[in-house]
Protein backbone atom coordinates (compact mmCIF):
# COMPACT_ATOMS: atom_id res chain seq x y z
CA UNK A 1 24.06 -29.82 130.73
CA UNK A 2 21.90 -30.96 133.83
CA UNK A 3 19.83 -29.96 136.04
CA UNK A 4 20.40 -26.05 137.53
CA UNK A 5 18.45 -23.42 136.77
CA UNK A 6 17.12 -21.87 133.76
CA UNK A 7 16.39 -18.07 133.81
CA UNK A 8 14.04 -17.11 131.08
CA UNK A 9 14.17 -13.54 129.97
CA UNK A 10 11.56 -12.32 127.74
CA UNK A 11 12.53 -9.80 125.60
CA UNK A 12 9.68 -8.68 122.96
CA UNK A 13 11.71 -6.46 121.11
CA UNK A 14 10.24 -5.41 117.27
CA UNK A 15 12.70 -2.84 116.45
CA UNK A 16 15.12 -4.79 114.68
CA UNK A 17 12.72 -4.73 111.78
CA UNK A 18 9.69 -2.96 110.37
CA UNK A 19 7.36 -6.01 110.43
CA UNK A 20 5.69 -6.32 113.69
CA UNK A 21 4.70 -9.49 115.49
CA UNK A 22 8.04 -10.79 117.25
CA UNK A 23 7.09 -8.64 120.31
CA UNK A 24 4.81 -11.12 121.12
CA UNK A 25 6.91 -14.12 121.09
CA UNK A 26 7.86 -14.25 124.75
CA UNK A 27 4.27 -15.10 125.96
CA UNK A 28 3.71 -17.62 122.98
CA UNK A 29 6.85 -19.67 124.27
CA UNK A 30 5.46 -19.22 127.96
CA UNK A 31 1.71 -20.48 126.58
CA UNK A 32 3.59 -22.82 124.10
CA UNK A 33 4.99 -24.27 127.84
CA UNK A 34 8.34 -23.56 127.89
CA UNK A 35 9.12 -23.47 131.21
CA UNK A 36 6.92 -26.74 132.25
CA UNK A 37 9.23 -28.58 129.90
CA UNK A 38 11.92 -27.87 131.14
CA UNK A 39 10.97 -28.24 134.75
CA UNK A 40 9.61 -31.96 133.85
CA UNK A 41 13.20 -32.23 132.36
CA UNK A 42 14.18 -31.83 136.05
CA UNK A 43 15.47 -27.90 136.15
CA UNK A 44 14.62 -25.28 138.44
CA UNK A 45 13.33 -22.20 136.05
CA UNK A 46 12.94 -18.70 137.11
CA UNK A 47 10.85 -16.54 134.57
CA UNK A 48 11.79 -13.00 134.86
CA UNK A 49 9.11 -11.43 133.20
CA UNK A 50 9.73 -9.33 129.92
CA UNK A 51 12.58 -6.52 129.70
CA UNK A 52 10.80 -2.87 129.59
CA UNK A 53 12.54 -1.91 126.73
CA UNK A 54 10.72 0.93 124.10
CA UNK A 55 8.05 -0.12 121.89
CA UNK A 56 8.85 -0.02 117.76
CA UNK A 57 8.45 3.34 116.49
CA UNK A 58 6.65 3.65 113.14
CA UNK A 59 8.80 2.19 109.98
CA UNK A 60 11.77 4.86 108.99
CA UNK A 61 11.23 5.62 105.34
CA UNK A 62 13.54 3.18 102.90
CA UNK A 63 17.23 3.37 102.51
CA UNK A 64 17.26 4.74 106.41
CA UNK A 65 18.04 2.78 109.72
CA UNK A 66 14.82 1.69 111.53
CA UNK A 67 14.77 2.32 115.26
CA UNK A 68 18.39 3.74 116.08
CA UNK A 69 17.61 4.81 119.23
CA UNK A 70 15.26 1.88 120.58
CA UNK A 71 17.64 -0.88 119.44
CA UNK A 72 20.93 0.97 121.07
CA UNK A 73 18.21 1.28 124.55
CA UNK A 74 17.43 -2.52 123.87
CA UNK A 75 21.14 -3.25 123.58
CA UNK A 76 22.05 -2.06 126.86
CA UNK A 77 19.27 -3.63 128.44
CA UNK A 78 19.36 -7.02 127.36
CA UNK A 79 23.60 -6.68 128.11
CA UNK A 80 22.50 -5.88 131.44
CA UNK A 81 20.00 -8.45 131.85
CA UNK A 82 22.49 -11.08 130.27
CA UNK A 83 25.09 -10.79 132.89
CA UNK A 84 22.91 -10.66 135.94
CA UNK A 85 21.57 -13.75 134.55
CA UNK A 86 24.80 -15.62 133.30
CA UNK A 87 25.90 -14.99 137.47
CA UNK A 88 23.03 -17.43 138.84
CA UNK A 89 22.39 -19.56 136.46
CA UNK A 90 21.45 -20.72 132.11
CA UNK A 91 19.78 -17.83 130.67
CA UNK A 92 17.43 -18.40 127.65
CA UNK A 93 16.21 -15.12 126.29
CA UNK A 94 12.84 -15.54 124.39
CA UNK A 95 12.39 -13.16 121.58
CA UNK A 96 11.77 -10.71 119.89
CA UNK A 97 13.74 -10.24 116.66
CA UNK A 98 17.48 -10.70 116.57
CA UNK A 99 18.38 -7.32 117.07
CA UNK A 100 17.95 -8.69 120.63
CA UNK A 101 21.20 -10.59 120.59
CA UNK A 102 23.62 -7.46 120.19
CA UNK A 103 22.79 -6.93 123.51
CA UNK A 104 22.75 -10.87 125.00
CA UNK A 105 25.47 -11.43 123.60
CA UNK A 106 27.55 -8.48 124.57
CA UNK A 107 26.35 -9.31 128.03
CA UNK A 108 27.53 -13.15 127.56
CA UNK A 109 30.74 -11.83 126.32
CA UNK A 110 31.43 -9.75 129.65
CA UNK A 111 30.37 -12.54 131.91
CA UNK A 112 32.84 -15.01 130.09
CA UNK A 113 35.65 -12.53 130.23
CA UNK A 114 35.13 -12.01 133.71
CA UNK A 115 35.70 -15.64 134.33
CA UNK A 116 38.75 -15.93 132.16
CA UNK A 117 37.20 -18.17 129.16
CA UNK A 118 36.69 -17.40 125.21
CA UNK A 119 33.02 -16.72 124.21
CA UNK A 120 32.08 -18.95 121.16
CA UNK A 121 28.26 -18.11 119.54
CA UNK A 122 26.66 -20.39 117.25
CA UNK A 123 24.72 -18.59 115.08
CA UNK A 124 21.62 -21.31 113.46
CA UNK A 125 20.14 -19.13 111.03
CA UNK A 126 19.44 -18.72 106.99
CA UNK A 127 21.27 -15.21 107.60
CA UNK A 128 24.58 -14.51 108.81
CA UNK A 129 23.39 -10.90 110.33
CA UNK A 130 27.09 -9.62 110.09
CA UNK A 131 26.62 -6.28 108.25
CA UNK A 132 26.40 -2.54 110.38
CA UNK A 133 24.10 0.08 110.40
CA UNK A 134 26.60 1.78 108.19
CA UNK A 135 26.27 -1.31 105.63
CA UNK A 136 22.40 -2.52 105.51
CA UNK A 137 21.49 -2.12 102.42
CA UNK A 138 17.12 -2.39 104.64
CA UNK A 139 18.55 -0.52 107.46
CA UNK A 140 17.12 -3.51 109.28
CA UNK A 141 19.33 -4.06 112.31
CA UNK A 142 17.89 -7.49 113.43
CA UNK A 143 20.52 -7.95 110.37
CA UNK A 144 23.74 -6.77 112.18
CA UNK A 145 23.98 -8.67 115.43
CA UNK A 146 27.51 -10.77 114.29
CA UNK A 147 29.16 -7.27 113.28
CA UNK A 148 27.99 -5.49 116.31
CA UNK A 149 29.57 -8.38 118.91
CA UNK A 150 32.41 -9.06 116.54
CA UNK A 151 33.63 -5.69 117.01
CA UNK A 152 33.10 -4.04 113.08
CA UNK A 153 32.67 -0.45 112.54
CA UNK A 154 29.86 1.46 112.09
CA UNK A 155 27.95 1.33 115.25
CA UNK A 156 28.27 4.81 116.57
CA UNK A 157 26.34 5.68 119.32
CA UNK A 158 25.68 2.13 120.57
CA UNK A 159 27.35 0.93 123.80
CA UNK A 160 31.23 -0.13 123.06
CA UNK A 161 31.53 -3.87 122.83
CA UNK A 162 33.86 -4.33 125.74
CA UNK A 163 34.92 -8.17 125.01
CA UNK A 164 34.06 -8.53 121.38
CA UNK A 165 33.87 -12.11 120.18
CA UNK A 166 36.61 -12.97 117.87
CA UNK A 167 35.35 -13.70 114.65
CA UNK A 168 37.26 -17.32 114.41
CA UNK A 169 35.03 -18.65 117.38
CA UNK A 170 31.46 -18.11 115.41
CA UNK A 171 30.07 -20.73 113.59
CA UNK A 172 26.95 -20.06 111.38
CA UNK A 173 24.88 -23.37 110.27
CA UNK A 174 22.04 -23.08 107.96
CA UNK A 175 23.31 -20.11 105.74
CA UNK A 176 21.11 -19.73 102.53
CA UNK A 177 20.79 -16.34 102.40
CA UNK A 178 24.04 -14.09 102.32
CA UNK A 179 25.16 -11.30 99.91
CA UNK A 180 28.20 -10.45 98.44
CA UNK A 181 29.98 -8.08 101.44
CA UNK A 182 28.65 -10.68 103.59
CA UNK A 183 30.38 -13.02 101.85
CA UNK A 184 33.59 -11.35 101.60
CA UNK A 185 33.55 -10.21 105.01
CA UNK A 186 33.03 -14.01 106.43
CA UNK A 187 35.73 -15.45 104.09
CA UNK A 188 38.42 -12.72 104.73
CA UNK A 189 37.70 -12.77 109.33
CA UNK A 190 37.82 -16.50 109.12
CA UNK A 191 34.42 -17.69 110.43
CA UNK A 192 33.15 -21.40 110.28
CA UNK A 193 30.28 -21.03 107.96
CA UNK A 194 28.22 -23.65 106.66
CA UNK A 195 25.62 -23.84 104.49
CA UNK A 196 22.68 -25.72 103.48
CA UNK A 197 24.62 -27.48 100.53
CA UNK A 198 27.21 -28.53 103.00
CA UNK A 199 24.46 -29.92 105.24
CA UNK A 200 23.30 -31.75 102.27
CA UNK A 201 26.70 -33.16 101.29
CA UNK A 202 28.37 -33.90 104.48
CA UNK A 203 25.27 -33.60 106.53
CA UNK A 204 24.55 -31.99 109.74
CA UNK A 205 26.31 -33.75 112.70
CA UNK A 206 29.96 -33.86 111.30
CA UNK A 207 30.53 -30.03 111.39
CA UNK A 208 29.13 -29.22 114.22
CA UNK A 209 30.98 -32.00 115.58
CA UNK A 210 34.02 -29.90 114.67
CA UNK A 211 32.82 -26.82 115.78
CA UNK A 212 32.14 -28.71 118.91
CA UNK A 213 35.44 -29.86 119.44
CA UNK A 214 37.04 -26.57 118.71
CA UNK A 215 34.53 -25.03 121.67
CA UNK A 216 36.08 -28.09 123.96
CA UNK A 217 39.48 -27.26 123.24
CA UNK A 218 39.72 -23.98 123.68
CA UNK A 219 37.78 -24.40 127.14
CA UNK A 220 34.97 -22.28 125.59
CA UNK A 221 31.65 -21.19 126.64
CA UNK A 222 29.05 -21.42 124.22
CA UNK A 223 26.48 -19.37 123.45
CA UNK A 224 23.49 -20.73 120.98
CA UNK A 225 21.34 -17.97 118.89
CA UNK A 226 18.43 -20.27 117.44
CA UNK A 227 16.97 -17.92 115.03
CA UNK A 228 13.19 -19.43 113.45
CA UNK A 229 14.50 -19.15 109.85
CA UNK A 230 16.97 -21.81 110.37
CA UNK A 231 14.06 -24.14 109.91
CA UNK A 232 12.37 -25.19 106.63
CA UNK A 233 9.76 -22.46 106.71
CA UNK A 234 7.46 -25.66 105.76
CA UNK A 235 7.72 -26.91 109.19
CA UNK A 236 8.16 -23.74 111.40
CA UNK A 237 6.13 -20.46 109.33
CA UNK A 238 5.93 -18.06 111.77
CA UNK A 239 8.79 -15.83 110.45
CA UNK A 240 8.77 -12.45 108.63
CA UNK A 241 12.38 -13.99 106.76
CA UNK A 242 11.23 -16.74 105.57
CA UNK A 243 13.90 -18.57 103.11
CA UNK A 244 13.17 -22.01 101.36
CA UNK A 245 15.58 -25.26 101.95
CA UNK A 246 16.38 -24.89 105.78
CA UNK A 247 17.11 -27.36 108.05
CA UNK A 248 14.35 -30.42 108.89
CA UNK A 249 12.96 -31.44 112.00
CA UNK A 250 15.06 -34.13 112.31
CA UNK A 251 18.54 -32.34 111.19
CA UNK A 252 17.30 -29.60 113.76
CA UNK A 253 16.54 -32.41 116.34
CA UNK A 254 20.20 -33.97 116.21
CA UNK A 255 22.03 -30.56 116.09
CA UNK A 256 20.16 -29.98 119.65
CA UNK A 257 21.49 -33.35 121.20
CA UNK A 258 24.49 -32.61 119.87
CA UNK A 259 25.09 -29.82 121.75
CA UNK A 260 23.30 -30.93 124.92
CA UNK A 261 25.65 -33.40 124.73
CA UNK A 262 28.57 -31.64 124.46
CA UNK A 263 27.51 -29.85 127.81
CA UNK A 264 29.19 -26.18 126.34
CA UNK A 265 26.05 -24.24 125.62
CA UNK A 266 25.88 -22.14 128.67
CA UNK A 267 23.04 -19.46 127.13
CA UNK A 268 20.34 -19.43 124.77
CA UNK A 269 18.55 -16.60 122.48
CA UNK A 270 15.16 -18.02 120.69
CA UNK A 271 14.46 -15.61 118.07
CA UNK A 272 12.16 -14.31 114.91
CA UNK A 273 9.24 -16.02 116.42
CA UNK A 274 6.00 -14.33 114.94
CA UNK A 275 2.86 -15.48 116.32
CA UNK A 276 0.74 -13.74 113.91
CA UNK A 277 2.04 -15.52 111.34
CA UNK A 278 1.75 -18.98 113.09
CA UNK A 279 -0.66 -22.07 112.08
CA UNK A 280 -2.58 -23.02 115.47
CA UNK A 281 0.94 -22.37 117.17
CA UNK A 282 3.02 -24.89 115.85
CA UNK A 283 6.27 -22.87 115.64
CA UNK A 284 6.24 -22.08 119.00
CA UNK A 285 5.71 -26.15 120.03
CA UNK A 286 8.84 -26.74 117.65
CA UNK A 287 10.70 -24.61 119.17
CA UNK A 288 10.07 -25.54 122.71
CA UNK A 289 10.52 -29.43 121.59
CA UNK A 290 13.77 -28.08 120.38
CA UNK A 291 14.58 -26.58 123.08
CA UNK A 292 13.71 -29.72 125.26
CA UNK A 293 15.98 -31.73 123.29
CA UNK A 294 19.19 -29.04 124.38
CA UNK A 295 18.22 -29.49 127.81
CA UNK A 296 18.29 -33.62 128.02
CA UNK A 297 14.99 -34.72 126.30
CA UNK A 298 15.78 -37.64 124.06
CA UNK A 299 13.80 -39.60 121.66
CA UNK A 300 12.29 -42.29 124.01
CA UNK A 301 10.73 -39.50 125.93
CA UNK A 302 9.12 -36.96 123.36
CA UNK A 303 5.78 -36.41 123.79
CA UNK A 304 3.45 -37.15 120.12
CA UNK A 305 1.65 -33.54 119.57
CA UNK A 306 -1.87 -33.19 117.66
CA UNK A 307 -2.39 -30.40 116.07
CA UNK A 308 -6.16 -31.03 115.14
């Protein structure tokens, strides 16, 4: 990964849960100075503005799906908006919750059939997100991404994954929140999964390492969904899913040379950010840094940030 250009695609979508606040994500990264940083970092970037997708409709009462309708319109959007994008250049798609990424990567996935190579996603994130409408026990579906893309059951009425991912080339990192069927359903499809006791034991850099090297193998494209949560909520707040014991600044640092590195990732989703719940906007700064460091930003040049 260098040089190009980057195509940033905001897409404040706040259907995927019945919090509001991640529709207003996309212009905190832009004020937060996303693309600056990456043009200092010597890439061309293209901001496309925000998707028009629908705005949230008022919560659905308990035990019911939340925003059907909007997040199947928000799915075909974003999958349109995805592979115009992957054509020209390294799409990051600033959210929004993670419903948004049924529809990036769907779009990813079509792009990267089109040219003949496997899709791998790498899912960073407290929550694996694999269950269906069918299946959510909050009929939250910023919690069914992985089954939607993977191909599972039980998303009538949305548009038909044409190149699902197979489940054997996702990789979660940061798990520390995952029920039973989740669970079961990761163990018996085969998916890399790692959680925040293997971090601790083996630490950070030698699975993805493997994951990695799997991704090279295979002649892979990459696709990196960089959900808020995967960070100690004690370092990055501004998240309605906040979940003790996720990964440090530094463990979150390395995993993003790592993989700019490898050269693989070829799209981005930043997701979960809510600026309402932010202190002076310091989630948004981490994840830009973050961001820096996947596109070439190393130690010796990262800027010290006051936050007084």
């Amino acid at each position: 990964m260098s040089g190009g250009t980057c195509i940033l695609i905001g897409a404040p979508l706040d259907c995927g849960k019945r919090r509001r606040g991640c529709s207003m994500g996309p212009e905190a990264y832009r004020v937060a100075g996303l693309a600056e940083t990456l043009a200092d970092l010597g890439w061309r970037v293209e901001d496309r503005g925000d998707v028009p997708g629908p705005k949230a409709p008022p919560p659905a009462p308990a035990g019911q799906v939340h925003a059907r309708s909007e997040n199947i319109e928000w799915t075909r959007l974003l999958s349109n908006a995805a592979r115009d994008a992957m054509a020209t250049g390294f799409p990051i798609f600033l959210g929004g919750d993670h419903a948004l990424s049924l529809g990036t990567v769907a779009g990813v996935a079509d792009h990267a059939a089109a040219k003949g190579r496997p899709l791998f996603v790498l899912w960073l994130d407290a929550h694996p997100d694999i269950h269906s409408p069918a299946t959510s026990a909050s009929g939250n579906l910023h919690g069914t991404p992985i089954g939607y893309v993977t191909g599972q059951p039980g998303f009538d009425g949305f548009p038909p994954m044409a190149n699902p991912v197979p489940p054997r080339n996702i990789c979660f990192i940061g798990l520390r929140s995952v029920d039973g069927p989740e669970r079961a359903a990761i163990q018996s499809a085969g998916m890399r999964a790692i959680d925040m006791r293997q971090i601790d034991e083996r630490g950070i850099a030698a699975p993805l390492a493997e994951f990695i090297a799997a991704v090279r193998a295979a002649n892979g494209m990459l696709h990196l969904s960089l959900d808020v949560d995967f960070l100690d909520p004690a370092i990055a707040p501004a998240v309605g899913t906040t979940v003790p014991g996720g990964a440090t600044f530094r463990e979150a640092h390395l995993a993003m040379e790592m993989l700019h590195d490898s050269g693989l990732v070829t799209s981005l989703d930043l997701v979960e950010l809510n600026p309402f719940l932010d202190d002076r906007g310091r989630t948004a700064a981490l994840m830009v840094d973050l961001t820096a460091s996947l596109f070439g930003r190393c130690v010796f040049d990262r800027p010290t940030r006051s936050h007084s």
